[in-house]
Protein backbone atom coordinates (compact mmCIF):
# COMPACT_ATOMS: atom_id res chain seq x y z
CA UNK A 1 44.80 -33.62 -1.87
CA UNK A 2 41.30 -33.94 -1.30
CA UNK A 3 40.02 -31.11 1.10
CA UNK A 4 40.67 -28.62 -1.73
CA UNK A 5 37.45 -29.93 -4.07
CA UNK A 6 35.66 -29.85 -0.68
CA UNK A 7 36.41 -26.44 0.34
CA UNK A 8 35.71 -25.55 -3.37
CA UNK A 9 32.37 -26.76 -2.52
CA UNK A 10 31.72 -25.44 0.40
CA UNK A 11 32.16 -21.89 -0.69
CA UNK A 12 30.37 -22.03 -3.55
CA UNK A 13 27.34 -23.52 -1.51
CA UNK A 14 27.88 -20.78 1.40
CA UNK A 15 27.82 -18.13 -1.50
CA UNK A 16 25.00 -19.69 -3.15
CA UNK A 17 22.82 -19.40 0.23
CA UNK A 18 24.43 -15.98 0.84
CA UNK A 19 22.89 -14.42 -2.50
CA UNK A 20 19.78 -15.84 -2.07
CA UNK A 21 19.26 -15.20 1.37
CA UNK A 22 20.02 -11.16 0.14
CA UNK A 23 17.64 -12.07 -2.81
CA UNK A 24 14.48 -13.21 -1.00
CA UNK A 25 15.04 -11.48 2.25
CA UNK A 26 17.09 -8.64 2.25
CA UNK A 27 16.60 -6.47 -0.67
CA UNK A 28 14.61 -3.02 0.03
CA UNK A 29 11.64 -3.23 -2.29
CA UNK A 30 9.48 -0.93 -1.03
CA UNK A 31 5.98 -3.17 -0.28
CA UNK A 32 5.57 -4.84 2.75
CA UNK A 33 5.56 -2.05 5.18
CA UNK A 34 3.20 -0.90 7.64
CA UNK A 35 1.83 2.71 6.02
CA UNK A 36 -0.40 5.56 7.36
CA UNK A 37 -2.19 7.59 5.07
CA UNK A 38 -4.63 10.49 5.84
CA UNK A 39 -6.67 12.35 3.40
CA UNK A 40 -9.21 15.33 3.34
CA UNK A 41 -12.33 15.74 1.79
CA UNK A 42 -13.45 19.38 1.34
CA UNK A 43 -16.39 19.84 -1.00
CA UNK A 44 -15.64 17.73 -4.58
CA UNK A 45 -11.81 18.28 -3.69
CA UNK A 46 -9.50 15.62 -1.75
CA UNK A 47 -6.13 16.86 -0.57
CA UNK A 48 -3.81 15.12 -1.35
CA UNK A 49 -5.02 14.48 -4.85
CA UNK A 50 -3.12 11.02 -5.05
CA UNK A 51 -1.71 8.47 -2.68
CA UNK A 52 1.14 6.29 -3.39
CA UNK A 53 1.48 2.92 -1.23
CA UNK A 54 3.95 -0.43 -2.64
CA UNK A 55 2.15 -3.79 -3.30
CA UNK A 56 1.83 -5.38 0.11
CA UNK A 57 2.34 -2.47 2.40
CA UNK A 58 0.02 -2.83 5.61
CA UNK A 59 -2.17 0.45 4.92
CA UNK A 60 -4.04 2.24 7.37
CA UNK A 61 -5.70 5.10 5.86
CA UNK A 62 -8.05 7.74 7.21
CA UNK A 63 -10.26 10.34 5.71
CA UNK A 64 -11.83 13.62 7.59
CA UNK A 65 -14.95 14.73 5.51
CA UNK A 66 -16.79 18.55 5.86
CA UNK A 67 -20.33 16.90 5.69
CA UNK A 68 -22.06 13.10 6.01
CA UNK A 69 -20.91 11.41 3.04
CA UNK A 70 -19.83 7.82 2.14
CA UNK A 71 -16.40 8.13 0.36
CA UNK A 72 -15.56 4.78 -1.64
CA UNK A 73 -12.27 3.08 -2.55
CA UNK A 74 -12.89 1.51 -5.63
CA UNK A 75 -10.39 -1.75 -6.53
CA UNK A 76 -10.79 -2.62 -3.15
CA UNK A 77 -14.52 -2.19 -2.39
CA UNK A 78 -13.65 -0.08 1.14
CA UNK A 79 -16.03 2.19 2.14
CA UNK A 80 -15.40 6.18 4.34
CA UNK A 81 -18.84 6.15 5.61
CA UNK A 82 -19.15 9.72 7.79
CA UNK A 83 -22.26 10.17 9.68
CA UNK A 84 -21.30 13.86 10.14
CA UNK A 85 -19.08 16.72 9.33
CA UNK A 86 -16.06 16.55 10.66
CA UNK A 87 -15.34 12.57 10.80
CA UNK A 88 -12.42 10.58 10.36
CA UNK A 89 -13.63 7.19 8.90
CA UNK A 90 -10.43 4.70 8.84
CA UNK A 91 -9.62 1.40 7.66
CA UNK A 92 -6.91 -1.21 7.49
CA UNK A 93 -6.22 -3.13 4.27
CA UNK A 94 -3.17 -5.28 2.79
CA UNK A 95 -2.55 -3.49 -0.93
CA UNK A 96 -2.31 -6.62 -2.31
CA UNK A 97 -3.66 -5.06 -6.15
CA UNK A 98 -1.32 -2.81 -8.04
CA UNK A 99 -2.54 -0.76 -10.25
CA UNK A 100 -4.45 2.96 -9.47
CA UNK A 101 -7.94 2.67 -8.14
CA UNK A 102 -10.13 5.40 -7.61
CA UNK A 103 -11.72 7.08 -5.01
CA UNK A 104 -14.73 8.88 -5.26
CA UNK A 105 -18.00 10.31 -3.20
CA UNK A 106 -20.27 7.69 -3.59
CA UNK A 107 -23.49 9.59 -3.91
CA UNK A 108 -22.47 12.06 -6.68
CA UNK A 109 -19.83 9.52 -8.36
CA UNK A 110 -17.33 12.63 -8.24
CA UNK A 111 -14.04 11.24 -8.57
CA UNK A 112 -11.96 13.31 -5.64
CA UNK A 113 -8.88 10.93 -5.90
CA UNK A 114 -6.46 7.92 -6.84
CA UNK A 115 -4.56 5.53 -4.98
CA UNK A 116 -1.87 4.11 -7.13
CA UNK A 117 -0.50 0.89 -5.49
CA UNK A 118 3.09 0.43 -6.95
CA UNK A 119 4.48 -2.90 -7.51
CA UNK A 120 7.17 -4.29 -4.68
């Protein structure tokens, strides 16, 4: 009665294969995603306050200023340069650091904001 140790082994190895196939590929973590963000800058004030993105989300994120300013990304080194009122500076990064990195006007080095980047 041999094709019982076999068919033992086969199921254990199509289980083993099944969990981590679910492990690496299918679980819902959260990063990885393709993300659009928009923020404001009115004045010293940036609405909304905070942005949340997942560690390896695809980020596209755009800011409308009221007057030529450069608004900076720290962490990340990405700079909202506006030549005018009115503009909508965007840019396309991989959030690839977690952590939360500020964002400020450059000039004045008034914070206005935070994007946290939250792990997978």
């Amino acid at each position: 009665m041999r094709p019982l140790p076999l068919l033992v082994v086969a199921v254990v190895v199509v289980a083993f294969l099944g969990v981590g196939g679910y492990l690496i590929f299918g679980r819902s973590s959260g990063g990885g995603q393709q993300v659009t963000v928009t923020a404001t800058v009115t004045g010293t004030t940036m609405t909304p306050a905070t942005i949340t993105v997942h560690a390896n989300d695809r980020v596209t994120m755009s800011v409308t200023v009221d007057r030529k300013e450069e608004i900076h990304l720290h962490g990340y080194d990405i700079a909202f340069e506006a030549t005018k009122a009115g503009d909508t500076v965007t840019h396309q990064f991989t959030a690839d650091r977690t952590g939360s990195f500020v964002i400020e006007i450059e000039d004045t080095g008034k914070d206005v904001g935070t994007l946290r980047v939250l792990p997978g």
